[in-house]
Protein backbone atom coordinates (compact mmCIF):
# COMPACT_ATOMS: atom_id res chain seq x y z
CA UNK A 1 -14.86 -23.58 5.36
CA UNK A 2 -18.15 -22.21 6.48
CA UNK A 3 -20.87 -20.23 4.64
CA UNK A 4 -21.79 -17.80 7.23
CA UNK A 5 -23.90 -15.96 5.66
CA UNK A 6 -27.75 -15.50 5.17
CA UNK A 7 -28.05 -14.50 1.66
CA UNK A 8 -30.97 -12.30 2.41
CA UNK A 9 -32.86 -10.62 -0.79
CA UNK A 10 -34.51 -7.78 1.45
CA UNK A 11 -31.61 -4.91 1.21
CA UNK A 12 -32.39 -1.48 3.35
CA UNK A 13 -32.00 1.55 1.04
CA UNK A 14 -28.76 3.42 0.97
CA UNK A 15 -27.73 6.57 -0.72
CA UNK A 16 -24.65 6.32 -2.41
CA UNK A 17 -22.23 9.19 -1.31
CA UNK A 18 -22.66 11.94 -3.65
CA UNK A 19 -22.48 10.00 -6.62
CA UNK A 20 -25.47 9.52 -9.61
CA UNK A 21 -26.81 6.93 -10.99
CA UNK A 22 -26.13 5.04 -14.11
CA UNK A 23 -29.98 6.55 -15.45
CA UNK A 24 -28.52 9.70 -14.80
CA UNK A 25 -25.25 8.81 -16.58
CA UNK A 26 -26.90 8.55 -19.64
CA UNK A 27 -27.39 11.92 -19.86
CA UNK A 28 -23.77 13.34 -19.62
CA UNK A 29 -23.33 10.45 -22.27
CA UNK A 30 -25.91 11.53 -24.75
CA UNK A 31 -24.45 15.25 -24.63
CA UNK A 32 -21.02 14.02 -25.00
CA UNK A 33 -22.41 12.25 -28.33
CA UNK A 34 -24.04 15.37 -29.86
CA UNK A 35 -21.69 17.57 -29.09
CA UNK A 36 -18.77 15.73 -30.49
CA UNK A 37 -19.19 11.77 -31.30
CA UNK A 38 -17.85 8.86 -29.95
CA UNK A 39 -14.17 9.54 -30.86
CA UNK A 40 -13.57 12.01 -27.69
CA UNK A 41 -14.51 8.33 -25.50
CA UNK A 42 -11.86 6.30 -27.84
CA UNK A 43 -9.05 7.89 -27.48
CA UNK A 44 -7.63 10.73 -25.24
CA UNK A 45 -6.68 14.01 -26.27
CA UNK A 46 -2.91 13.93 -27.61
CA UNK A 47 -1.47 15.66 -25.17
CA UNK A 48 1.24 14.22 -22.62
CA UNK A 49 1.48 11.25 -21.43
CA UNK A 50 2.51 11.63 -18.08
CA UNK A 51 -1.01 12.84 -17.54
CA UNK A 52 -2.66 10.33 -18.84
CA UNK A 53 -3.79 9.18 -15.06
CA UNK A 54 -7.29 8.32 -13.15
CA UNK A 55 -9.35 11.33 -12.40
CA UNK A 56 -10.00 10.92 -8.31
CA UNK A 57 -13.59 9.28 -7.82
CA UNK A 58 -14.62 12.30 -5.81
CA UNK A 59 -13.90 15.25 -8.46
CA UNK A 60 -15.24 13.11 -11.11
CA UNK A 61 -18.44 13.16 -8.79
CA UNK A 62 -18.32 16.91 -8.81
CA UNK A 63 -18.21 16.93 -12.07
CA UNK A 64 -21.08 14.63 -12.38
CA UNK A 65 -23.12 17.01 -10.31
CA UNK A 66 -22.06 20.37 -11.74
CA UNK A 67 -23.30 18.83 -15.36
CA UNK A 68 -26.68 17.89 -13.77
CA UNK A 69 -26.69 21.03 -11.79
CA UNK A 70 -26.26 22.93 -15.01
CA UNK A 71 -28.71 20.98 -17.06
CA UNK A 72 -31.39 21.94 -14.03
CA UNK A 73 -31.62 18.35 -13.23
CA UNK A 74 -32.92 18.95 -9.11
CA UNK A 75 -29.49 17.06 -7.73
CA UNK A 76 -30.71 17.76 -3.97
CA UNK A 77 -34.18 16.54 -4.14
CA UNK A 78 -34.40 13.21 -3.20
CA UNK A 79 -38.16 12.93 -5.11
CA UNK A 80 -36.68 14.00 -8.38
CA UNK A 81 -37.74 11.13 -11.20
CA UNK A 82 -34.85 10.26 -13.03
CA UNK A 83 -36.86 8.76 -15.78
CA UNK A 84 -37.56 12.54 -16.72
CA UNK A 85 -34.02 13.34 -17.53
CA UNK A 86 -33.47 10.44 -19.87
CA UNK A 87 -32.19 10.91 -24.06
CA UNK A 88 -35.28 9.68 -25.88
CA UNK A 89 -34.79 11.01 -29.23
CA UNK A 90 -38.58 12.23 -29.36
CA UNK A 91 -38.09 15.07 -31.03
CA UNK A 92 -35.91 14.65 -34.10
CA UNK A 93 -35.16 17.71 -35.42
CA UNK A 94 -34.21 19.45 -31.71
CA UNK A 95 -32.52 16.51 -30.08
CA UNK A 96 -31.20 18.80 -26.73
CA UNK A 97 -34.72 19.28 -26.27
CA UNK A 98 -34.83 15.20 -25.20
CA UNK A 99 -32.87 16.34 -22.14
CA UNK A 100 -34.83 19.58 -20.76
CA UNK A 101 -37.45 17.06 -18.65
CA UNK A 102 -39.71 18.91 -21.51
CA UNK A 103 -40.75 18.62 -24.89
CA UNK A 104 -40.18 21.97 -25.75
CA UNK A 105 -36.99 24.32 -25.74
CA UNK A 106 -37.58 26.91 -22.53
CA UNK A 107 -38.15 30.18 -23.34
CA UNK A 108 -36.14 31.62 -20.61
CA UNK A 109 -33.16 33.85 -22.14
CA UNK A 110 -30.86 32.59 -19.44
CA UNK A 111 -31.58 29.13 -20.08
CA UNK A 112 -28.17 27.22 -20.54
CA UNK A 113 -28.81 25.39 -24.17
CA UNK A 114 -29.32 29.02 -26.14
CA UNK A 115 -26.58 30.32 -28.00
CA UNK A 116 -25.26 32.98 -25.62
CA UNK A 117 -24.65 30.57 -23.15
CA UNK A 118 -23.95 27.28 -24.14
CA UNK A 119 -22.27 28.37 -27.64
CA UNK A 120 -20.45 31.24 -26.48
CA UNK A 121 -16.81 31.03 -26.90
CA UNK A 122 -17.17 28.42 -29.46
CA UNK A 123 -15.25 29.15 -32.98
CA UNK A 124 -16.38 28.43 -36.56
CA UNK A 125 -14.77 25.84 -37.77
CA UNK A 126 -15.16 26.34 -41.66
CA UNK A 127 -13.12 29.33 -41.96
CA UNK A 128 -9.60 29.79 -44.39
CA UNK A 129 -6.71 28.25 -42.45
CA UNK A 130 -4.57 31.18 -41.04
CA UNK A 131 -1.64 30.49 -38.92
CA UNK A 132 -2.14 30.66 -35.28
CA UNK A 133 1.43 29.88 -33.98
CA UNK A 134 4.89 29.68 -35.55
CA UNK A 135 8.25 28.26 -34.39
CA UNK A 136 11.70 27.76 -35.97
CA UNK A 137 10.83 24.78 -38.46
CA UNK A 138 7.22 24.75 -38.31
CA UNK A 139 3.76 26.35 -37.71
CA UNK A 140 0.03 25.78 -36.58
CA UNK A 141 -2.82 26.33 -38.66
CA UNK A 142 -6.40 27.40 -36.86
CA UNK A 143 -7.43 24.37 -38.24
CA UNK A 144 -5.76 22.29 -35.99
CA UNK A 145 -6.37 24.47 -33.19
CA UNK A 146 -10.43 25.36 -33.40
CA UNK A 147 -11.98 21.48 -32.99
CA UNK A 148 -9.56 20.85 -29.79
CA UNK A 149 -10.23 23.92 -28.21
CA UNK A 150 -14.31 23.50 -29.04
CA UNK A 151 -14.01 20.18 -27.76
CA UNK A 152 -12.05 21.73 -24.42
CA UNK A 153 -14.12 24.41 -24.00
CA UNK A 154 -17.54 22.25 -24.14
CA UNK A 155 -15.96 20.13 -21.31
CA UNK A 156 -15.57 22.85 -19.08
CA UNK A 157 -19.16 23.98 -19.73
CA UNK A 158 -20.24 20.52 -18.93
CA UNK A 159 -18.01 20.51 -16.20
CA UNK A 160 -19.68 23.75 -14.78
CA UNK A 161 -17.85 26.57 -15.81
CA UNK A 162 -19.26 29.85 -17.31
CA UNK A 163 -17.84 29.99 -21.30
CA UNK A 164 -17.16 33.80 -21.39
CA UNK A 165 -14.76 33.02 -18.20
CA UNK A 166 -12.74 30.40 -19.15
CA UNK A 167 -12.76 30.66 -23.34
CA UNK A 168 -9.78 32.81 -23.33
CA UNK A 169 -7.65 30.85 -20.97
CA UNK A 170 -8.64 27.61 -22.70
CA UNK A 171 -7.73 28.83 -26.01
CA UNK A 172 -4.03 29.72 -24.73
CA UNK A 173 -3.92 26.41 -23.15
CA UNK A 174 -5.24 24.70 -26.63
CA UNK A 175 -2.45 27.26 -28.45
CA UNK A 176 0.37 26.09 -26.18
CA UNK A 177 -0.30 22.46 -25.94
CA UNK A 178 -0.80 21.99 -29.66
CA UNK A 179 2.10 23.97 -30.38
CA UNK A 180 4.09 22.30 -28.20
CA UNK A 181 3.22 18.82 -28.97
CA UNK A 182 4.24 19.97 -32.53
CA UNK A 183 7.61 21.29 -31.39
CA UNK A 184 8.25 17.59 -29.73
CA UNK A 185 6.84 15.38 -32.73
CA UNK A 186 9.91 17.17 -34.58
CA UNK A 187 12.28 16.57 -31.87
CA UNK A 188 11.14 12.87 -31.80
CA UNK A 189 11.18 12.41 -35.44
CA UNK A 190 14.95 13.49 -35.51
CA UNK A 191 15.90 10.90 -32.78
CA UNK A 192 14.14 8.60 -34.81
CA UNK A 193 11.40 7.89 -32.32
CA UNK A 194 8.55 8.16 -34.27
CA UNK A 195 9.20 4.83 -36.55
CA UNK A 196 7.37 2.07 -34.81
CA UNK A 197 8.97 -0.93 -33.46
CA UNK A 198 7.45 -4.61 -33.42
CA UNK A 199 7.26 -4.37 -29.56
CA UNK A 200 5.41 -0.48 -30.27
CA UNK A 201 3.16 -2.26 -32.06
CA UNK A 202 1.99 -4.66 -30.18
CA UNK A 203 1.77 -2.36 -26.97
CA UNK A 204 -0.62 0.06 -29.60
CA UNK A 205 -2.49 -3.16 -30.22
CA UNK A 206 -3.44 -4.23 -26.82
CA UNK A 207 -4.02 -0.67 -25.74
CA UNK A 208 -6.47 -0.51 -28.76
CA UNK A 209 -8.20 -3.68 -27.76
CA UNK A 210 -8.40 -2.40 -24.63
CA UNK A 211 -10.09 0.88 -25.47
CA UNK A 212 -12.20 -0.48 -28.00
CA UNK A 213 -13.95 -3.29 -24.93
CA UNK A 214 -14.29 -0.31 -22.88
CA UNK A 215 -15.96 1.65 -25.97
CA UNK A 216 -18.35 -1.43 -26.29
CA UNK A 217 -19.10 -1.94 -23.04
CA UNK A 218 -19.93 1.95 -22.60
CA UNK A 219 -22.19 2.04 -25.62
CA UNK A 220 -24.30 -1.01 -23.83
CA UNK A 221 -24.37 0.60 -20.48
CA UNK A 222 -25.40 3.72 -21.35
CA UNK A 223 -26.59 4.38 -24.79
CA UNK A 224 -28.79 0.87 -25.06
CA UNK A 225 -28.61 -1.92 -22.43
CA UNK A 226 -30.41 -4.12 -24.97
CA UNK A 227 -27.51 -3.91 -27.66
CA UNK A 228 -25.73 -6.94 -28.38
CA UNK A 229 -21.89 -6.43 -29.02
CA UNK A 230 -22.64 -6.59 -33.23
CA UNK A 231 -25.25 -4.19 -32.66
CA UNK A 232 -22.98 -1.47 -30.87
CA UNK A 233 -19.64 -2.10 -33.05
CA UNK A 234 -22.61 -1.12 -35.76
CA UNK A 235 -23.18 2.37 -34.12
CA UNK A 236 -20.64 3.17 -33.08
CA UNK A 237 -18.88 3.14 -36.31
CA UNK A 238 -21.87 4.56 -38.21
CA UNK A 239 -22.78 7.47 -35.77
CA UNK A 240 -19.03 7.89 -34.40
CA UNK A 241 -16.38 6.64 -36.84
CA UNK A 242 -15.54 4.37 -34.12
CA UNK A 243 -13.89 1.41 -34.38
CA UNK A 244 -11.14 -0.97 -33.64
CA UNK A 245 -8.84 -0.06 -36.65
CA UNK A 246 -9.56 3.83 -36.35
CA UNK A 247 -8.59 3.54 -32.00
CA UNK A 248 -4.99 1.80 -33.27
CA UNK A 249 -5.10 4.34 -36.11
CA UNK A 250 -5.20 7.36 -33.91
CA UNK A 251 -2.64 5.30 -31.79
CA UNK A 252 -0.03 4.46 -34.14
CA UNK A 253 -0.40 8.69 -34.84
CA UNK A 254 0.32 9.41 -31.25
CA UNK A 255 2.89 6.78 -30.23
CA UNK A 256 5.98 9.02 -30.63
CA UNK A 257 4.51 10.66 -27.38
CA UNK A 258 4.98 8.00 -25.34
CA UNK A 259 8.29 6.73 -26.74
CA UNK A 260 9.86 10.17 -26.46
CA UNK A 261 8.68 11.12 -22.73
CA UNK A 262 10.21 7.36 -22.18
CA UNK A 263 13.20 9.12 -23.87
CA UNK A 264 13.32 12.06 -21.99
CA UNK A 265 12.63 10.59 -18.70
CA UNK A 266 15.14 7.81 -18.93
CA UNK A 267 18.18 8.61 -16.60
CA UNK A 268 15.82 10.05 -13.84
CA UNK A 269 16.31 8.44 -10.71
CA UNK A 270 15.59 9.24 -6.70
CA UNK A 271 17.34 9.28 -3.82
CA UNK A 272 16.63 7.63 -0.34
CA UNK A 273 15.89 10.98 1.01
CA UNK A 274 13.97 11.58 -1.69
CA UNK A 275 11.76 8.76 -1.11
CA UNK A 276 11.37 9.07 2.42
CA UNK A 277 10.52 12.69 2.10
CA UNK A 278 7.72 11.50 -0.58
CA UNK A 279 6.21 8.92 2.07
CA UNK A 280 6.09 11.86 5.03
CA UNK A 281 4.32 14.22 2.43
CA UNK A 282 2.02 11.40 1.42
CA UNK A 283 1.62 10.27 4.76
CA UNK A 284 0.20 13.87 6.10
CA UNK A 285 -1.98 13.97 3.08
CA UNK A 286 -3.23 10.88 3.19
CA UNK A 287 -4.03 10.88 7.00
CA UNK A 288 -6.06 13.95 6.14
CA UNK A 289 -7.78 12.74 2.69
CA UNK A 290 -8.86 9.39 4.22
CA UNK A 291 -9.88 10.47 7.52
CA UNK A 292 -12.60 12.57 6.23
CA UNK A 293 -12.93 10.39 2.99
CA UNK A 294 -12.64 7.07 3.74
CA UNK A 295 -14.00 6.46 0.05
CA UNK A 296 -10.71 8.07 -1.23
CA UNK A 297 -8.92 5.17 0.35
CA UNK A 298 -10.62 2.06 -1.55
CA UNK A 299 -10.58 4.15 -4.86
CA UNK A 300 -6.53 4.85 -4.12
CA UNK A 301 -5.86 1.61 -3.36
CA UNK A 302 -8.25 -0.47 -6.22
CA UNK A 303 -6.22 1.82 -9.05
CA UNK A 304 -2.42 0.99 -7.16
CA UNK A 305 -1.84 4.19 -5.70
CA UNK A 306 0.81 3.90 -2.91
CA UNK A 307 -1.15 3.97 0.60
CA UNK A 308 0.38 4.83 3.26
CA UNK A 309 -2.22 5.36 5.89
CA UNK A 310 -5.40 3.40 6.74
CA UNK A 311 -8.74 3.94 8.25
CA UNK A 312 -10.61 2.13 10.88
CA UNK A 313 -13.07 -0.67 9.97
CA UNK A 314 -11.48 -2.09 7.24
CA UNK A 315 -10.92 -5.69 6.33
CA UNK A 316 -9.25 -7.67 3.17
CA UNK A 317 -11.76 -9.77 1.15
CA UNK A 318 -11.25 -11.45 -2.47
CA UNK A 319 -14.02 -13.46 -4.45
CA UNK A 320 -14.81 -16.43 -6.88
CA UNK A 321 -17.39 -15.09 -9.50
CA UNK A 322 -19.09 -16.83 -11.38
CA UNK A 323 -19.88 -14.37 -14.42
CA UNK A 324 -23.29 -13.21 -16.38
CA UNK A 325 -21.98 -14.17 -20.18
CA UNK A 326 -23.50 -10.83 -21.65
CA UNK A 327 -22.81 -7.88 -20.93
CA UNK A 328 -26.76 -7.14 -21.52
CA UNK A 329 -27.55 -9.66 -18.17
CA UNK A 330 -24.88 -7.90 -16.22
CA UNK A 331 -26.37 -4.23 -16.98
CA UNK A 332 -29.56 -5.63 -16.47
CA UNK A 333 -28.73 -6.95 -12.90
CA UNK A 334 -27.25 -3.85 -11.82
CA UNK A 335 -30.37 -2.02 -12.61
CA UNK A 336 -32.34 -3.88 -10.83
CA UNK A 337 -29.97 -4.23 -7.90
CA UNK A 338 -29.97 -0.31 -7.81
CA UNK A 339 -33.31 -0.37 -7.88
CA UNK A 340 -34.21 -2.42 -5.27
CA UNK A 341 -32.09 -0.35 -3.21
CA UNK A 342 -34.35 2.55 -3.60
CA UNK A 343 -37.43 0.75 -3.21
CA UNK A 344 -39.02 2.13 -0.01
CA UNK A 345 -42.41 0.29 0.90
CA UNK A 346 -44.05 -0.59 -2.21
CA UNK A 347 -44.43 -5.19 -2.24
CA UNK A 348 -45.47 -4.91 -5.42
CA UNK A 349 -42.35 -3.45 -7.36
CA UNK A 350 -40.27 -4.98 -4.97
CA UNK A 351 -41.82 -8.68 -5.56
CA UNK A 352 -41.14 -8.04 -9.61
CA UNK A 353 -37.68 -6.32 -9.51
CA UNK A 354 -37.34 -9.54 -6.77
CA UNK A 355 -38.86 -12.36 -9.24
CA UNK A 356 -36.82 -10.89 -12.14
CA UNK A 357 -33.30 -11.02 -10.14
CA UNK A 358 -34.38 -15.20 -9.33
CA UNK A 359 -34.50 -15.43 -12.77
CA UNK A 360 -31.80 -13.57 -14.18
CA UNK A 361 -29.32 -14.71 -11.39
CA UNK A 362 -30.75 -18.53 -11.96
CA UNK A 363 -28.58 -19.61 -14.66
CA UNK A 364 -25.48 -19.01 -12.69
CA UNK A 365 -26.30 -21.06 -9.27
CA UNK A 366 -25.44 -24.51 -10.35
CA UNK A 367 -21.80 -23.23 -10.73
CA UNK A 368 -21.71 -21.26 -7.45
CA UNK A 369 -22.85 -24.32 -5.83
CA UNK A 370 -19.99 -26.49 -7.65
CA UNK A 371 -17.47 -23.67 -6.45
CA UNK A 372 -18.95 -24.37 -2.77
CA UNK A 373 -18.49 -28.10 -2.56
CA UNK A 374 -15.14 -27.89 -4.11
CA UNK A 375 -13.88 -25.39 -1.47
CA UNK A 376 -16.11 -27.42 1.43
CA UNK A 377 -13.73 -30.58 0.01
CA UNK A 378 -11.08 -28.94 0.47
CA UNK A 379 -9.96 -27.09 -2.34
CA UNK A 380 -7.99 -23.95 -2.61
CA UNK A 381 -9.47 -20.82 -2.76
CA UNK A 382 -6.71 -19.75 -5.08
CA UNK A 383 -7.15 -22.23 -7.16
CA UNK A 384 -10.86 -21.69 -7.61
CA UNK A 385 -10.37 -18.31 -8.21
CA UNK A 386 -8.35 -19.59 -11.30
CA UNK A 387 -10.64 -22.24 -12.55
CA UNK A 388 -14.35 -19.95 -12.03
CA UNK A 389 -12.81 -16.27 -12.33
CA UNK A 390 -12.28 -13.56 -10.08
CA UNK A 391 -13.71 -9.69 -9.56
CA UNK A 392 -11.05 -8.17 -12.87
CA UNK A 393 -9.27 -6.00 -9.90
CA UNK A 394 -7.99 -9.37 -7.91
CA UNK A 395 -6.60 -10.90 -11.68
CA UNK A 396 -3.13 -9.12 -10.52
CA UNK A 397 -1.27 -8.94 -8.21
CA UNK A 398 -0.86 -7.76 -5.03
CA UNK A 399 -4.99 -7.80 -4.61
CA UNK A 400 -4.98 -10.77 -5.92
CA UNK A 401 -2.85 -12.20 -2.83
CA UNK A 402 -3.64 -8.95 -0.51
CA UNK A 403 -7.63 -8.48 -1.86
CA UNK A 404 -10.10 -5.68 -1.77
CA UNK A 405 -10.67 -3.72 1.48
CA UNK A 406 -13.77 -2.78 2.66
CA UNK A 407 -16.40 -2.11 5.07
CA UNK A 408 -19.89 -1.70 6.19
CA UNK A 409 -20.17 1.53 4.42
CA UNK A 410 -18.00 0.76 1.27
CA UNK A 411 -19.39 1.22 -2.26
CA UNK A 412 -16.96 -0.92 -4.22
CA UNK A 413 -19.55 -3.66 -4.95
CA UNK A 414 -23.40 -3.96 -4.27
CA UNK A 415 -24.73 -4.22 -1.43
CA UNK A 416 -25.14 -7.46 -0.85
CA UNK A 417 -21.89 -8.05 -1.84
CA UNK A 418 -20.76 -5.49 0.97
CA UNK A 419 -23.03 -6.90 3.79
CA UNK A 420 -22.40 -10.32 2.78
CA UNK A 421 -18.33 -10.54 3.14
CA UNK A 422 -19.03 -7.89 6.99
CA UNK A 423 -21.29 -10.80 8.30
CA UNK A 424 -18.47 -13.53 7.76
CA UNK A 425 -17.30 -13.42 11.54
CA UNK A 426 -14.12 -15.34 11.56
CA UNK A 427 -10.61 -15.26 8.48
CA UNK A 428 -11.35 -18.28 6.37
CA UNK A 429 -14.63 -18.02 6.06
CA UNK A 430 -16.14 -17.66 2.89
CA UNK A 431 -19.88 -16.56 1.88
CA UNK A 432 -22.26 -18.40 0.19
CA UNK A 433 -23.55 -17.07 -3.27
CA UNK A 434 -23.81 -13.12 -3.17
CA UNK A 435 -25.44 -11.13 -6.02
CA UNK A 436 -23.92 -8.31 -7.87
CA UNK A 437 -23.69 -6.40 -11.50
CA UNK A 438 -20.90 -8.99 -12.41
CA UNK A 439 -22.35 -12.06 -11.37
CA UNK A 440 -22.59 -14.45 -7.88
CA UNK A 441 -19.31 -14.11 -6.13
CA UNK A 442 -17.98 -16.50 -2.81
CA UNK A 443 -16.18 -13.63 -0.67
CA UNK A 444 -13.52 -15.25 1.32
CA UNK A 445 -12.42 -13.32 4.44
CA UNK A 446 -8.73 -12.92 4.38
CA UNK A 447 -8.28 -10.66 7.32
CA UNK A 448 -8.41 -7.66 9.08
CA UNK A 449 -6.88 -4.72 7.75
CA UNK A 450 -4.85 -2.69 10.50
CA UNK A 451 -5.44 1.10 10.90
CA UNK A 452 -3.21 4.19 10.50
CA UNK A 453 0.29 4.10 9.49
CA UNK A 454 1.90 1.74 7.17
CA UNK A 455 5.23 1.03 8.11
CA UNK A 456 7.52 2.23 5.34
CA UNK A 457 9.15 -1.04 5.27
CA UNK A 458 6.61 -2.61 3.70
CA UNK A 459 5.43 -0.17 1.28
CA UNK A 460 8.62 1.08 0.16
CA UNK A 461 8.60 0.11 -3.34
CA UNK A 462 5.50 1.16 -4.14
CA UNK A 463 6.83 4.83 -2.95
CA UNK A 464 9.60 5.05 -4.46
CA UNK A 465 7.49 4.05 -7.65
CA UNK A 466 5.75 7.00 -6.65
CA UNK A 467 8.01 9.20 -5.61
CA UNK A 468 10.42 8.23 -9.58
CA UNK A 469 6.93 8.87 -11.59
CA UNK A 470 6.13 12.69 -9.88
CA UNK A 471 9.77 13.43 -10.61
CA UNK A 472 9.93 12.16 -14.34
CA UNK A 473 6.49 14.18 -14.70
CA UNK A 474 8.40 17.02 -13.34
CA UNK A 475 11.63 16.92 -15.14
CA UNK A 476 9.83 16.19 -18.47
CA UNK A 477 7.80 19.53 -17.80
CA UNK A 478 10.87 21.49 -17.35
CA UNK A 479 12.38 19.60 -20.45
CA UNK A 480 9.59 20.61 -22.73
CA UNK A 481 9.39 24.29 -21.65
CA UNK A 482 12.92 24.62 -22.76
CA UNK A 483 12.64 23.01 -25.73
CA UNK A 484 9.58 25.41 -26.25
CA UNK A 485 11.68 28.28 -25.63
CA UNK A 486 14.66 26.89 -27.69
CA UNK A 487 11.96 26.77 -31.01
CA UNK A 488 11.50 30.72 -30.24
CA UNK A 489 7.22 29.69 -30.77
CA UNK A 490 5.19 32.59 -31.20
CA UNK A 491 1.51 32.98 -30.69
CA UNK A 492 -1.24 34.40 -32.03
CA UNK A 493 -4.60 34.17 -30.53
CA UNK A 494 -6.30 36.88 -32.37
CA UNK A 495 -6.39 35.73 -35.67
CA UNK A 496 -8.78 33.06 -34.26
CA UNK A 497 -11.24 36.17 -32.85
């Protein structure tokens, strides 16, 4: 197999589309934190699980954006400094102040951190409990209610929203969820769903695992790239209460939620008119969402959303990587990579962030160039991708088999990584050593991808997967509305006011 490409270092600067970067991250991070700790990052709110899915890449963009907007971080100009923005902790006793661009709080009444803004709508939460909501065999206490709907209600000023126009609807929403999950822990508990099983507990104990990597690895990327993984179990648990034990605690709590949807959901089934009817919807949508947002289309297909239409320009492409073994080398490298994206015409700062890549990346050749010779002998790419590692998407399959799809404008890996795998000219070839966050990866060009519709013959399954999962979230909906109307639950918002 040929290496076909010229690993060049030089990379022209790209914008990424509408999306921030991990400097600005931080910040949304750090407010996150003070407002309410690390535990809102563990573990999701206990609410349903049926909802309990990816938010799309391009309204958690928005979202991004409305936060920095609302801040008064300049999003549009192009000359804003970052570095400006960033949580320093210099002044102690006024952390917010840290993220101003200032040392000092702005005098301007309107300014979004004073109390009349930011605070508004937020409840006290060391008041006497008083009942908030009632229903036949149980009740809900304020002091179950207040701390989720504070935490709500701070998202959605975060998130952009005004808190005099959306505190009342949140706290109904807070009032019915809570009340409702209540409602359902009793149903579960008399079905005897709520005792946990060997096999529970050793899905709670992966899931846990899981969460608690991702809490880790968060805490390094954004909080302090220089942390070693001791270091941030350390502070997490000391400035959080995070930590492996209290993730499967909070688990173990909320397991019945899962088991009883399970429950609930169990004898739901589709029809073949059902399923074709779900392709044609998705198939309109799709057609629409892609065409205008290509984008949409990697991040649908990456988290194993059914696709059903394709753009132009695409082609299939999986990788050997040969892994940084820190996670502090890997955040490192995609700093740097990131920044010598933006680097316009200054040799200077692009000779250092250059010389520091060599060096960071350096370690790793003498493998890439073992994975080469193997593969130029002969070897299967498959196999290598067993013995050296793979990107964590292509671990399963079908992308293992089928691979990522991309093209020249795609944003699923750096940009060499992107430009590297678009040069290879012919299927079968495969790359020499391209640089990105996770390591040096050999791209291997599997094929092209063909445009427009997918024939429902060959995505069938994954539709009717589809198709089963929307109507389970919809029957369970229905199902817990009339349970909530069996339990005759009453509400009472204004004892909270």
């Amino acid at each position: 197999m040929a290496n076909n490409t010229d690993n060049a270092h030089r990379q022209p600067r790209r914008r990424r589309s509408g999306g921030v970067s991990v400097s600005l991250a931080i910040v949304l991070i750090i407010l996150s934190l003070l407002m309410g700790g690390f535990a809102g990052y563990a573990v999701a709110r206990k609410t349903d699980p049926h909802v309990h899915e990816l938010q799309e890449t391009r309204d958690r963009v928005m979202e991004l954006e409305n936060t920095l907007t609302l801040i008064g971080y300049p999003v549009d100009d192009p000359e804003a400094d970052p570095e400006q923005w960033l949580y320093d902790n210099n002044i102690q006793e006024n952390a917010l102040a840290d993220l101003d661009g200032s040392d000092v709080w702005a005098d301007d009444e309107d300014d979004v951190w004073n109390d009349d803004s930011l605070l508004a709508g937020v409840l006290p939460e060391d008041g006497e409990p008083v009942v908030v909501a009632e229903f036949d065999g149980g009740e809900l206490l304020s002091t179950e209610v207040i701390p989720a709907y504070n935490d709500m209600l701070t998202t959605r000023i975060f998130a952009g929203h005004n808190a005099e126009d959306v505190a009342e609807e949140t706290l109904n929403e807070v009032l019915v969820q809570l009340a409702g999950d209540k409602v359902m822990a009793a149903r579960a508990e008399a079905l005897g769903l709520t005792e946990l099983t060997d096999a529970d507990l050793e899905r709670i104990n992966s899931q846990a695992s899981q969460l608690w990597e991702s809490q880790l690895n968060d805490y390094v990327a954004f909080v302090d790239p220089e942390a070693d993984r001791e270091t941030a179990a350390q502070r997490l648990a000391e400035e959080g209460g995070v930590t492996l034990e209290s993730i499967t605690g909070q688990l173990k709590q909320s397991w019945w939620a899962q088991k009883f949807y399970e429950y609930l959901v169990q004898d739901v089934t589709v029809s073949d008119e059902e399923v074709q009817a779900h392709y044609d919807a998705l198939l309109a949508d799709q057609k629409a969402d892609f065409s205008a947002t290509p984008e949409d289309f990697e991040y649908a297909r990456t988290t194993g959303k059914a696709v059903v239409w394709r753009p132009e320009g695409y082609r299939a492409v999986r990788d050997i990587l040969i892994p940084f073994e820190n996670e502090a080398d890997s955040y490192k490298a995609e700093s740097l990579l990131d920044d010598l994206e933006m680097i316009d015409e200054d040799p200077d700062a692009l000779q250092k962030a250059q010389a520091e890549l060599d060096a960071l990346f350096a370690p790793l050749e003498k493998r890439a160039e073992e994975a080469s010779r193997k593969l130029a002998e002969g070897a299967s790419f498959a196999d290598l991708m067993d013995e050296y590692g793979c990107s964590e998407a292509l671990a399963e399959e079908p992308l293992r088999s089928q691979g990522f799809y991309i093209t020249d404008t795609s944003y699923c890996n750096s940009l060499e990584y992107v430009q590297g795998a678009m040069m290879l000219e012919q299927p079968g070839q495969v790359s020499s050593p391209l640089r990105s966050r996770f390591g040096l990866h050999l791209v291997e060009y599997i094929g092209d991808v063909p445009a427009g519709e997918v024939p429902f013959i060959e995505i069938e399954a994954a539709v009717r997967d589809d198709a089963l999962s929307e109507k389970q979230t919809a029957y369970y909906a229905q199902q817990r509305q009339q349970l909530l109307e069996e339990a005759h639950v009453k509400y009472y918002p204004e004892r909270l006011h």
